[in-house]
N, C-alpha and C. Protein backbone atom coordinates (compact mmCIF):
# COMPACT_ATOMS: atom_id res chain seq x y z
N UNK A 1 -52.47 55.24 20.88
CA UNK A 1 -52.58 55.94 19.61
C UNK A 1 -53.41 55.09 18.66
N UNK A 2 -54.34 55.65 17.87
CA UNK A 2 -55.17 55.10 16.70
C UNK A 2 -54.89 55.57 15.77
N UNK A 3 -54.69 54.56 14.90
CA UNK A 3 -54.97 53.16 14.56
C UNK A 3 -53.13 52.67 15.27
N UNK A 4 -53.32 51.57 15.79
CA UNK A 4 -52.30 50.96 16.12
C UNK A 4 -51.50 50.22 14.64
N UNK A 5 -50.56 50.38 14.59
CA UNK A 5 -49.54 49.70 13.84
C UNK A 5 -50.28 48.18 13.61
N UNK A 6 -50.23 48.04 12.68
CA UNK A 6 -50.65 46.12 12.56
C UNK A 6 -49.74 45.64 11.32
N UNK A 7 -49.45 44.51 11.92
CA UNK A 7 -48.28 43.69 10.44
C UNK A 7 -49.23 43.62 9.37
N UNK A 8 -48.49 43.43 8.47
CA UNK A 8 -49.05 43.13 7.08
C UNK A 8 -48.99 41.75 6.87
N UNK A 9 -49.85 40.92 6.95
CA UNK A 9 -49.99 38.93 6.81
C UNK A 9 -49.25 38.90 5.46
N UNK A 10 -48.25 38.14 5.57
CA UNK A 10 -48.10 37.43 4.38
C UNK A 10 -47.74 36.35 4.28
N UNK A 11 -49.15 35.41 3.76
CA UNK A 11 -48.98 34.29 3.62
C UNK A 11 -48.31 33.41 2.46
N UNK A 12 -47.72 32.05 3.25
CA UNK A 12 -47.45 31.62 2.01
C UNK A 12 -48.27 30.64 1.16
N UNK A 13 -48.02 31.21 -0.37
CA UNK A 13 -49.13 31.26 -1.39
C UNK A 13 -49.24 29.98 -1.59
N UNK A 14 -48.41 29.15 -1.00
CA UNK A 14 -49.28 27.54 -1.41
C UNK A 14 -49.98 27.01 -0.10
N UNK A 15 -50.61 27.96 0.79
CA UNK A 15 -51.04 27.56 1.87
C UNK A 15 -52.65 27.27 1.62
N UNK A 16 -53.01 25.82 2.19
CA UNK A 16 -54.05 25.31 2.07
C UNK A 16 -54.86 25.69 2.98
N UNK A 17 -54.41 25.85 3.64
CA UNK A 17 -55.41 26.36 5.43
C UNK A 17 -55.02 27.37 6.04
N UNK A 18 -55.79 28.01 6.56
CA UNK A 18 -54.74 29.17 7.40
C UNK A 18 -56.23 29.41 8.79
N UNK A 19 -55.40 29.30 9.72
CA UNK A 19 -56.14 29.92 10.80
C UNK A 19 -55.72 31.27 11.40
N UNK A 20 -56.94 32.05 11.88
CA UNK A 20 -57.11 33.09 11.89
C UNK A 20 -57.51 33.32 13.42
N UNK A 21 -56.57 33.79 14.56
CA UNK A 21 -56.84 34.14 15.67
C UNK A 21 -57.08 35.85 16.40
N UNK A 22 -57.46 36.42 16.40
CA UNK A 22 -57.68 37.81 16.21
C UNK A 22 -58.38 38.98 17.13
N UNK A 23 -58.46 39.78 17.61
CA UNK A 23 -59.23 40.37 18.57
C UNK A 23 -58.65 40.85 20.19
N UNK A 24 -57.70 40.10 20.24
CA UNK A 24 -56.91 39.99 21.85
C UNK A 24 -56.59 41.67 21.55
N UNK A 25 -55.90 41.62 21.59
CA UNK A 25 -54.63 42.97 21.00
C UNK A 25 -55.41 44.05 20.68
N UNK A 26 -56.94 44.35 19.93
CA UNK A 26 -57.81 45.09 19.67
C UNK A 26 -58.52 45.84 21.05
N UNK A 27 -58.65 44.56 21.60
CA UNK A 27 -59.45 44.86 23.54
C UNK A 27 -58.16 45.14 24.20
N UNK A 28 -56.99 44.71 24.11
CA UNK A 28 -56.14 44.98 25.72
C UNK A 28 -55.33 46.00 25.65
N UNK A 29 -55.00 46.26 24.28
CA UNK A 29 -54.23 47.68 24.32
C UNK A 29 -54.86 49.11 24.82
N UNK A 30 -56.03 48.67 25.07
CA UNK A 30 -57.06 50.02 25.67
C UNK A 30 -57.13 50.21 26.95
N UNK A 31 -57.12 51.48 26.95
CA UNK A 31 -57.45 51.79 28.49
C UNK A 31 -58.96 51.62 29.22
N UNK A 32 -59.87 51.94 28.43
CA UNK A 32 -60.84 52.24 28.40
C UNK A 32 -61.77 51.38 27.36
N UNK A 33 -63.31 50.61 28.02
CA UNK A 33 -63.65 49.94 26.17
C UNK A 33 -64.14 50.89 25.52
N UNK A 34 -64.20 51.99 26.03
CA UNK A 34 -64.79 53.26 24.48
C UNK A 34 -63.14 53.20 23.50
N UNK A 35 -61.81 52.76 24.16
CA UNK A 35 -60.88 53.13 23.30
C UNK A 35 -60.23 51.83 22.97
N UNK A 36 -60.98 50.72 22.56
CA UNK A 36 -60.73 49.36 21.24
C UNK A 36 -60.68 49.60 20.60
N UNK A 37 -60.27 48.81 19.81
CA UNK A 37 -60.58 49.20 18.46
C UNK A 37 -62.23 48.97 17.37
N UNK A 38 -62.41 50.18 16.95
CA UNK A 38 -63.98 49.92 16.92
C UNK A 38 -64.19 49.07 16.16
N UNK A 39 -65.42 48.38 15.55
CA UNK A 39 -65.80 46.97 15.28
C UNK A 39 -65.76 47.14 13.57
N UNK A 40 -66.16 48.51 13.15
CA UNK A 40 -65.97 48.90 11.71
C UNK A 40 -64.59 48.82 11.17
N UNK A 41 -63.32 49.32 11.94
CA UNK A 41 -61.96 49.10 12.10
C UNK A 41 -61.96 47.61 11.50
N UNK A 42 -62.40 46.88 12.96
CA UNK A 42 -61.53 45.89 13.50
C UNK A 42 -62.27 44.72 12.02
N UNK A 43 -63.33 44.89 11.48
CA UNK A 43 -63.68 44.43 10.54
C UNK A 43 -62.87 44.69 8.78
N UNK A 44 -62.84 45.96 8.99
CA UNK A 44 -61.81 46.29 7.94
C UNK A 44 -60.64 45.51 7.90
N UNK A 45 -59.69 45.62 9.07
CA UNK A 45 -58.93 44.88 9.04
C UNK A 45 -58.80 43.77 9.08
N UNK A 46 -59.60 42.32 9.39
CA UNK A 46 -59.74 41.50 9.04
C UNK A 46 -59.93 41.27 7.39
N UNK A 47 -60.74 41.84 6.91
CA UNK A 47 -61.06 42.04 5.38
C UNK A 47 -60.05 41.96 4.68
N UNK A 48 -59.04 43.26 5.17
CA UNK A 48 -58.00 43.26 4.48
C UNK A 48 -56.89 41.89 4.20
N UNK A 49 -56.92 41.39 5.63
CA UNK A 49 -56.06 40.22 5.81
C UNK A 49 -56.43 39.42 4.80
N UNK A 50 -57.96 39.18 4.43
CA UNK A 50 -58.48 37.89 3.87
C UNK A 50 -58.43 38.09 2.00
N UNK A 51 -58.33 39.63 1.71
CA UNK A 51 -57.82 39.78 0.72
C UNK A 51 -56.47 39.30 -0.04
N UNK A 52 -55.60 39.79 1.63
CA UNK A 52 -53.97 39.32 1.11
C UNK A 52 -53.71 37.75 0.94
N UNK A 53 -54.97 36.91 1.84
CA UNK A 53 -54.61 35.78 1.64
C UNK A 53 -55.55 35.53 0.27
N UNK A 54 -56.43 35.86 0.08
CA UNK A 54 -56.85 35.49 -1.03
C UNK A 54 -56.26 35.75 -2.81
N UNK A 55 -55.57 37.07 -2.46
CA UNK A 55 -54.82 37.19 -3.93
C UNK A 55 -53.64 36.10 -3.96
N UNK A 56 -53.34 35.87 -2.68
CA UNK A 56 -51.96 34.75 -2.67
C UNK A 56 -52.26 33.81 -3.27
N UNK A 57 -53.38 33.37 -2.88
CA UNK A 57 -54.01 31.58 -3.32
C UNK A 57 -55.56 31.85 -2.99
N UNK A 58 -56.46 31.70 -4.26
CA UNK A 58 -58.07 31.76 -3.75
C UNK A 58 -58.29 30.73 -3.45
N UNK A 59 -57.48 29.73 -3.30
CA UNK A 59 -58.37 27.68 -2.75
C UNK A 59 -57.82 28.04 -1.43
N UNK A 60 -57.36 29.07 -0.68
CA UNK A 60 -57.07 28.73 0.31
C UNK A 60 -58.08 29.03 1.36
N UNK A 61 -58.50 27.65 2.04
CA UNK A 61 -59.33 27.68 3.61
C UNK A 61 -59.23 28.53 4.27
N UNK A 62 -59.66 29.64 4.86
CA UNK A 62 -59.14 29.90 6.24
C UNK A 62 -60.49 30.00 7.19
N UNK A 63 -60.09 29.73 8.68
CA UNK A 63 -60.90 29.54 9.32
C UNK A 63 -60.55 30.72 10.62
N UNK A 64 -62.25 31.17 10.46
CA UNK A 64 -61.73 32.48 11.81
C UNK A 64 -61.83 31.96 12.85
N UNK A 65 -61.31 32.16 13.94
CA UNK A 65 -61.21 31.87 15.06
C UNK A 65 -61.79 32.94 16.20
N UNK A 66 -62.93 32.15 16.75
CA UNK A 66 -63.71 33.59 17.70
C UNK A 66 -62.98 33.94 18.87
N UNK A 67 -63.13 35.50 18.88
CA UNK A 67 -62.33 35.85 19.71
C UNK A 67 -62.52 35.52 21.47
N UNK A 68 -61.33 34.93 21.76
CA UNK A 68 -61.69 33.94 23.26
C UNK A 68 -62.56 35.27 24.47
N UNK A 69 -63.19 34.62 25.22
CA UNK A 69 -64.07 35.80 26.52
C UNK A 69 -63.29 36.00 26.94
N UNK A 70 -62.89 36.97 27.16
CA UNK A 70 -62.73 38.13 28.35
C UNK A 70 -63.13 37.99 29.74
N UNK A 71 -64.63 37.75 29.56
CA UNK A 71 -64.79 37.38 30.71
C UNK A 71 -64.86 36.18 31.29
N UNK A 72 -64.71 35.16 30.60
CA UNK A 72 -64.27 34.07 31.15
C UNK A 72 -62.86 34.05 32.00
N UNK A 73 -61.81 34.93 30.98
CA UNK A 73 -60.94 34.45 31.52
C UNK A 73 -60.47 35.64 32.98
N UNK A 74 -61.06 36.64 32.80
CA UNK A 74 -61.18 37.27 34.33
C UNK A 74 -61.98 36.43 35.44
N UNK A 75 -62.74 35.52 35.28
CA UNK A 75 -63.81 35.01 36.21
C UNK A 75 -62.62 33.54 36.93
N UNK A 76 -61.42 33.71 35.95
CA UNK A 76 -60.77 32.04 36.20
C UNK A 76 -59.81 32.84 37.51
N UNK A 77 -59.38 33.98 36.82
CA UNK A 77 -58.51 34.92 37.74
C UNK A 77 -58.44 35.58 39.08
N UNK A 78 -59.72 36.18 38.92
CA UNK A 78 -60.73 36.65 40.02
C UNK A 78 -60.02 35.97 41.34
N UNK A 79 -60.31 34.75 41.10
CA UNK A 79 -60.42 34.10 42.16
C UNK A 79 -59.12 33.27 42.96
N UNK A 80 -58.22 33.51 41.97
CA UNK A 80 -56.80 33.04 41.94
C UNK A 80 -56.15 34.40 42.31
N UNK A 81 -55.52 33.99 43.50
CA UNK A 81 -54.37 35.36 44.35
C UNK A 81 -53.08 35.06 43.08
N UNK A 82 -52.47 34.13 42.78
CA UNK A 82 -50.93 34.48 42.05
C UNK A 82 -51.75 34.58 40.77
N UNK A 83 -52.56 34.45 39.96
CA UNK A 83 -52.62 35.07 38.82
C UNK A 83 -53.21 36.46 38.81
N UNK A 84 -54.46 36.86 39.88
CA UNK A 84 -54.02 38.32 39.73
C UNK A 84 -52.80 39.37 40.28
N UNK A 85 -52.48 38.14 40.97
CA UNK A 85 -50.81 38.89 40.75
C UNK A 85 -50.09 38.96 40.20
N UNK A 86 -50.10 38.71 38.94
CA UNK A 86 -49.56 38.27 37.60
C UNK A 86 -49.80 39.70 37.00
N UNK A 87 -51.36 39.55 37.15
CA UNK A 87 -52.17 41.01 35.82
C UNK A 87 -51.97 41.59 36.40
N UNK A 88 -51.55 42.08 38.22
CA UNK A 88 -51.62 43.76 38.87
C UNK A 88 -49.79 43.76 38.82
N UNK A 89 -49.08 43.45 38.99
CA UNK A 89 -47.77 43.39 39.05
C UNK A 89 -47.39 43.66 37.24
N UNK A 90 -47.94 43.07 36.18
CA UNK A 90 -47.56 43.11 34.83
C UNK A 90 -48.34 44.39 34.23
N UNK A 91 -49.45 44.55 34.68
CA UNK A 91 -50.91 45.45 34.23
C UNK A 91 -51.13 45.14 32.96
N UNK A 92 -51.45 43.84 32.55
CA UNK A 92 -51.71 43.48 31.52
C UNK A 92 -53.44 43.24 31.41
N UNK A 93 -53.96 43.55 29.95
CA UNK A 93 -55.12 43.88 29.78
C UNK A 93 -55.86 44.56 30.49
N UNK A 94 -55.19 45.75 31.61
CA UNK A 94 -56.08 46.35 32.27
C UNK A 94 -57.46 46.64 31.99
N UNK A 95 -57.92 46.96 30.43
CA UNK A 95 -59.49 47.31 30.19
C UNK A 95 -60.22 46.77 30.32
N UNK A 96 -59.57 45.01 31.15
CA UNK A 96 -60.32 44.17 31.35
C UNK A 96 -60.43 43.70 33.08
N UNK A 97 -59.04 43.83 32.94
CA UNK A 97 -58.44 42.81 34.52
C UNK A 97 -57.99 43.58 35.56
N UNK A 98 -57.73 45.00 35.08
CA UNK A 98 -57.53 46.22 36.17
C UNK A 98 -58.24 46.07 37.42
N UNK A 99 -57.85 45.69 38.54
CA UNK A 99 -58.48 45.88 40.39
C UNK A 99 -59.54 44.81 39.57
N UNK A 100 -59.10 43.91 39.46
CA UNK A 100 -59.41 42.45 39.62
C UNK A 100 -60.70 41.86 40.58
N UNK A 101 -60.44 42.53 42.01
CA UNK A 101 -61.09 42.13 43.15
C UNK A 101 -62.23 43.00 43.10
N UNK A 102 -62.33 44.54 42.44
CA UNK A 102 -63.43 45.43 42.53
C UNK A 102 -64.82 44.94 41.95
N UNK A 103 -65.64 44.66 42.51
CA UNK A 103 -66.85 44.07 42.04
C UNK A 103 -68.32 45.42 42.06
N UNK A 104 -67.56 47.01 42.01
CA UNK A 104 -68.76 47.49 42.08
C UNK A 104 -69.15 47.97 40.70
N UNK A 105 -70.32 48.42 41.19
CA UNK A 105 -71.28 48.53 39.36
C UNK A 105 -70.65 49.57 38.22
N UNK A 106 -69.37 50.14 38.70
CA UNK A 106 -68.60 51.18 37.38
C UNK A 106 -67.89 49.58 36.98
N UNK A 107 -67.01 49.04 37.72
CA UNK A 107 -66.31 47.75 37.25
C UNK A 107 -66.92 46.82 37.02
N UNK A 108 -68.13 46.31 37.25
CA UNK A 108 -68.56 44.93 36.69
C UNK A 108 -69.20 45.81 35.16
N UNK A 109 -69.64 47.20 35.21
CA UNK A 109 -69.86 47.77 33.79
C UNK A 109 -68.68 47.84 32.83
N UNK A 110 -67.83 48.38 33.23
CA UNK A 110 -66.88 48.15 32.32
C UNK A 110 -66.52 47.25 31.63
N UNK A 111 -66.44 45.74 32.55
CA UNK A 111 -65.84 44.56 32.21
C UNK A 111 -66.84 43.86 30.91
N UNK A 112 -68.42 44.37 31.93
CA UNK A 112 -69.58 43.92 30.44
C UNK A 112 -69.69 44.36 29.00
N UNK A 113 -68.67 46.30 29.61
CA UNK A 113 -68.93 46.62 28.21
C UNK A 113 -67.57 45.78 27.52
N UNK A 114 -66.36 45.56 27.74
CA UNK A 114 -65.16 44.85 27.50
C UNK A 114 -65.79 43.71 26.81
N UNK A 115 -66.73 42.80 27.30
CA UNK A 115 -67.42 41.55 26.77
C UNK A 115 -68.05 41.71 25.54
N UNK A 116 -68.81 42.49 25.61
CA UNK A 116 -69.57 43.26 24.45
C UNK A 116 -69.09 43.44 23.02
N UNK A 117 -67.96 44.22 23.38
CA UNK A 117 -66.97 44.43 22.02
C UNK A 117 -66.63 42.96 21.53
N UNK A 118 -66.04 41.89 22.39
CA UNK A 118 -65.67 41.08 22.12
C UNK A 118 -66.28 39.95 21.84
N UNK A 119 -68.20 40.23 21.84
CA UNK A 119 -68.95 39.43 21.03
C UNK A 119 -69.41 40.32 19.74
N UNK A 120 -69.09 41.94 19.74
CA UNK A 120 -69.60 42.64 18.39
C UNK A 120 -68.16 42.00 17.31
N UNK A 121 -66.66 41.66 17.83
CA UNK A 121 -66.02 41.46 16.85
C UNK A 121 -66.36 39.92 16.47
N UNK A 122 -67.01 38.86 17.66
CA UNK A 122 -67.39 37.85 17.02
C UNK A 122 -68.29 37.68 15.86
N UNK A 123 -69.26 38.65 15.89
CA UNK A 123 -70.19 38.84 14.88
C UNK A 123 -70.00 39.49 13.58
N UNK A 124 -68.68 39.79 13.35
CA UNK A 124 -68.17 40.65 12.52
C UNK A 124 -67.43 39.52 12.03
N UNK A 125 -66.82 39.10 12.63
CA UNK A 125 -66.04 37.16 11.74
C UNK A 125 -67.06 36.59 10.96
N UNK A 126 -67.71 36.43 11.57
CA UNK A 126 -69.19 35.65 11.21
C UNK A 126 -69.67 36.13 9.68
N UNK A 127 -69.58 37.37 10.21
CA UNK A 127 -70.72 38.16 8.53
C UNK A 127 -69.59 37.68 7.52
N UNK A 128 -68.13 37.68 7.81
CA UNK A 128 -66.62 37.89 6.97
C UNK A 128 -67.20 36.49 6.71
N UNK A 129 -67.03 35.58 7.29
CA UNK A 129 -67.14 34.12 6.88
C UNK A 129 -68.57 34.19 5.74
N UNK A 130 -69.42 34.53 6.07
CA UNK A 130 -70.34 34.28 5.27
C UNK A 130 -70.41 34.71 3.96
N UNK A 131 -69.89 36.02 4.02
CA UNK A 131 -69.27 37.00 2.59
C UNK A 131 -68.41 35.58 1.73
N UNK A 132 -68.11 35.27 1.77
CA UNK A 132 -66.87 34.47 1.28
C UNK A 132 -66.64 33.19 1.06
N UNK A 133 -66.45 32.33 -0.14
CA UNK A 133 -66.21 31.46 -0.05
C UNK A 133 -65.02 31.07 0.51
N UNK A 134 -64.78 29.87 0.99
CA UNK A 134 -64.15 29.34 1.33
C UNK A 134 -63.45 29.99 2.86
N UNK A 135 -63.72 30.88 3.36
CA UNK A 135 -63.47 31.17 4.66
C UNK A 135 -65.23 30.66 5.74
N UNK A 136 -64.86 30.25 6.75
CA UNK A 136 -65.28 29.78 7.87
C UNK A 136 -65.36 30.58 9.20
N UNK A 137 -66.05 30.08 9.90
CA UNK A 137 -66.30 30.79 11.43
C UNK A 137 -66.29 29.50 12.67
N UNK A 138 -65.75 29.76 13.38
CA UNK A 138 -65.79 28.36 14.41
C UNK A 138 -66.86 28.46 14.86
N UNK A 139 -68.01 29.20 14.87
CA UNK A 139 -69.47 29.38 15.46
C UNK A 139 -69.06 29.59 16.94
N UNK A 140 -68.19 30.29 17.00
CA UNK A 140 -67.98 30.44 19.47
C UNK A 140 -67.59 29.46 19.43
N UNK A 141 -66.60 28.32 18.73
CA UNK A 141 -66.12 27.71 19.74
C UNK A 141 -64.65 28.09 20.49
N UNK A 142 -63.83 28.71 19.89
CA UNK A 142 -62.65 29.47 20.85
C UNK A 142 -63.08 30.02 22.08
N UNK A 143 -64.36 31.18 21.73
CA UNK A 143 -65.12 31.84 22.46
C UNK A 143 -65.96 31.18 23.51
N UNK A 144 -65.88 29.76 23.43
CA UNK A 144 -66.79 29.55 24.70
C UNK A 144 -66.21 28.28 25.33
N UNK A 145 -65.01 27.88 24.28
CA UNK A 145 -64.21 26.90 25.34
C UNK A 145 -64.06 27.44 27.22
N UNK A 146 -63.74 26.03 27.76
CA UNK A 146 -64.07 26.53 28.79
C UNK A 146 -62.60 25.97 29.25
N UNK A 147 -62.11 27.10 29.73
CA UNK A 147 -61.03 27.54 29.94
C UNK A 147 -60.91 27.17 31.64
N UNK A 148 -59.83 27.20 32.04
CA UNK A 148 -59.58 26.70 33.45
C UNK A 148 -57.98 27.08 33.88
N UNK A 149 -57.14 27.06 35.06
CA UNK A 149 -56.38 27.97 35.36
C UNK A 149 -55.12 27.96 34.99
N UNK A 150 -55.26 25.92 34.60
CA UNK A 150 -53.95 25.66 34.00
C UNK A 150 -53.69 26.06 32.60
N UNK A 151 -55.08 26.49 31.70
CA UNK A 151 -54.81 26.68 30.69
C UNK A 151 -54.27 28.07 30.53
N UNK A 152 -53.94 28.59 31.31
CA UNK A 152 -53.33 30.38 30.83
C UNK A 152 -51.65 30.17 31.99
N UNK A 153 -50.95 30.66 31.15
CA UNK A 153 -49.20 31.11 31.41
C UNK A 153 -49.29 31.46 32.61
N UNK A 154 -48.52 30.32 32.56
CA UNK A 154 -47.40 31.36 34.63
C UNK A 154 -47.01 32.02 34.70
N UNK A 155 -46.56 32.94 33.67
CA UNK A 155 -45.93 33.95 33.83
C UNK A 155 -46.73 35.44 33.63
N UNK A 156 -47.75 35.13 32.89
CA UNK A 156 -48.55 36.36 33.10
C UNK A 156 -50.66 35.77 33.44
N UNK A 157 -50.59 34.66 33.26
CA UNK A 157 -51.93 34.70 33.69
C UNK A 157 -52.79 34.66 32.96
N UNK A 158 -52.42 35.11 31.90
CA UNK A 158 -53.26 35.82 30.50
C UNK A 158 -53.40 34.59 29.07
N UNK A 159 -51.76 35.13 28.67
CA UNK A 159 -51.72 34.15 27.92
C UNK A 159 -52.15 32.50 28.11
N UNK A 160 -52.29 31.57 26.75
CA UNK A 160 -52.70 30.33 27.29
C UNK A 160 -51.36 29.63 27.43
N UNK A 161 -51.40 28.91 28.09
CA UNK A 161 -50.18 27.90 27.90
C UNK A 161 -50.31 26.99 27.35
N UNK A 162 -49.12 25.72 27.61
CA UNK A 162 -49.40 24.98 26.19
C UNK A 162 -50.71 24.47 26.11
N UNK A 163 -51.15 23.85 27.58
CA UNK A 163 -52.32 22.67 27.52
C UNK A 163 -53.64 24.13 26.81
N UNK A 164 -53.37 25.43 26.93
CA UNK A 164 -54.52 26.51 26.26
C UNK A 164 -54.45 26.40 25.07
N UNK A 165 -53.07 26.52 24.52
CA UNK A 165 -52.87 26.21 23.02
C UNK A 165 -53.37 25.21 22.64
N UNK A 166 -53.39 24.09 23.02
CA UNK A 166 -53.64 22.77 22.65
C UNK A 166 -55.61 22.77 22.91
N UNK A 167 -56.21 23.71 23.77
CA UNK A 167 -57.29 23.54 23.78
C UNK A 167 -57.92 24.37 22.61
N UNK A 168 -56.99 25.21 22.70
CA UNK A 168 -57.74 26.46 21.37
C UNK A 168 -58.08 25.61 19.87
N UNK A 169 -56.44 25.08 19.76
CA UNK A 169 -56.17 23.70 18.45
C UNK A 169 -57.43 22.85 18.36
N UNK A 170 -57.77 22.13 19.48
CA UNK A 170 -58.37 21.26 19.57
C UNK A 170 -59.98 21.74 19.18
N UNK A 171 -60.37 22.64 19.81
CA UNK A 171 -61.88 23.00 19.53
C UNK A 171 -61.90 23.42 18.27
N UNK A 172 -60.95 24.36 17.38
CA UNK A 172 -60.78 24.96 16.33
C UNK A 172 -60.84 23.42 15.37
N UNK A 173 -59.83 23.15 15.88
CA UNK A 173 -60.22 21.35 14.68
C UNK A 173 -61.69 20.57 14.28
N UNK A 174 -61.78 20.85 15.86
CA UNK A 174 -62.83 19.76 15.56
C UNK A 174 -64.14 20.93 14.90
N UNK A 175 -64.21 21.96 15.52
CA UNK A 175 -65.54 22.98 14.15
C UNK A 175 -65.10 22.87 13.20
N UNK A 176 -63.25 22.81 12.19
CA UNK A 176 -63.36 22.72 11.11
C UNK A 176 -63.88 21.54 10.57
N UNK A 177 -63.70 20.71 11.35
CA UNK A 177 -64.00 19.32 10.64
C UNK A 177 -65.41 19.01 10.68
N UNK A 178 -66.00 19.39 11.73
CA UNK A 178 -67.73 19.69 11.75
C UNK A 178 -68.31 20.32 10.19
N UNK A 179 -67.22 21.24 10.04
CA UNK A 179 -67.86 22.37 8.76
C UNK A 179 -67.92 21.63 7.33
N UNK A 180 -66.80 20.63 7.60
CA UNK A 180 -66.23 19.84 6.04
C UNK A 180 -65.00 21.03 5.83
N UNK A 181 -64.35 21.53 6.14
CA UNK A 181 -63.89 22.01 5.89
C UNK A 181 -61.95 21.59 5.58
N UNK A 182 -62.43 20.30 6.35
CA UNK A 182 -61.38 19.51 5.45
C UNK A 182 -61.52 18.11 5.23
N UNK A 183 -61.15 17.50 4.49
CA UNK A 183 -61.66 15.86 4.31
C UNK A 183 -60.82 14.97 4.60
N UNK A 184 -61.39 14.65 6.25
CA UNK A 184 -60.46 13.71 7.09
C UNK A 184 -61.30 12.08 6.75
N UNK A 185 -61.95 11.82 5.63
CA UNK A 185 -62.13 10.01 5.50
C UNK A 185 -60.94 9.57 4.80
């Protein structure tokens, strides 16, 4: 169903930083990539978020976080028997990871168009960051960390686990700190 339900952020108003992870949930709830959420949407709603944080507190940082590949992380899977047994047993992100093993030209199209969206919402962070003071863009680095098998959950494949969390943290840090975006002397 469209528009999907989305929380309402509410941050708290003495928050100095806020990171912004976004886009997963837009691509996997679809069956289909004609049925994401479209990029005019998925931009709105970011907007909106950056409003709520901004009436809370306007000094507050926030930094977007690009939305991680898709196809990276099908390409880690692919090739791993218990994690696509993870995504065909759970059917999680099918619009992406559905028959996993199918490599013909309707499925490697699909998966490109799946990629696609998920560099049109990178580019849509980007313009948001630029609109705005004091909000940021990691420039792809979430998006092009390079991900590997331990970094996604045993239990579904998908998610990252901790050492993913800790890689997402880690690249996200170090672009903020690239940006000045906080003053670590």
């Amino acid at each position: 169903m469209w528009p999907p339900r989305r929380p309402t952020p509410s941050p708290n108003a003495n928050a100095d930083y806020v990171t912004i992870l976004i886009g997963g949930n837009d691509i996997c709830y679809a069956s289909t990539p004609s049925g994401t959420t479209p990029p005019d949407a998925f931009e709105a709603n970011v907007r909106k978020a950056l409003d709520i944080i901004r009436a809370k507190n306007p000094n507050t940082r926030v930094l977007l976080a690009s939305v991680p590949s898709m196809m990276s992380l099908y390409r880690i899977g692919q090739q791993n028997f218990l994690i696509r047994t993870r995504w065909n047993l759970i059917g999680i992100c099918e619009v992406m990871l559905a028959n996993p093993t199918d490599t013909s030209s309707a499925a490697n199209a699909r998966r490109a168009a799946v990629e696609a969206r998920v560099d049109e919402y990178n580019q849509r962070l980007a313009k948001l960051a630029a609109e705005r003071a004091n909000v940021f863009y990691d420039n792809g680095a979430v998006h092009n960390a390079a991900f590997t098998a331990s970094d996604l959950s045993v239990l579904d494949g998908f998610h990252p686990s901790i050492s993913g969390q800790n890689k997402i943290a880690q690249v996200a840090w170090d672009e903020a700190v690239r940006q000045g975006v906080f003053d670590v002397d």
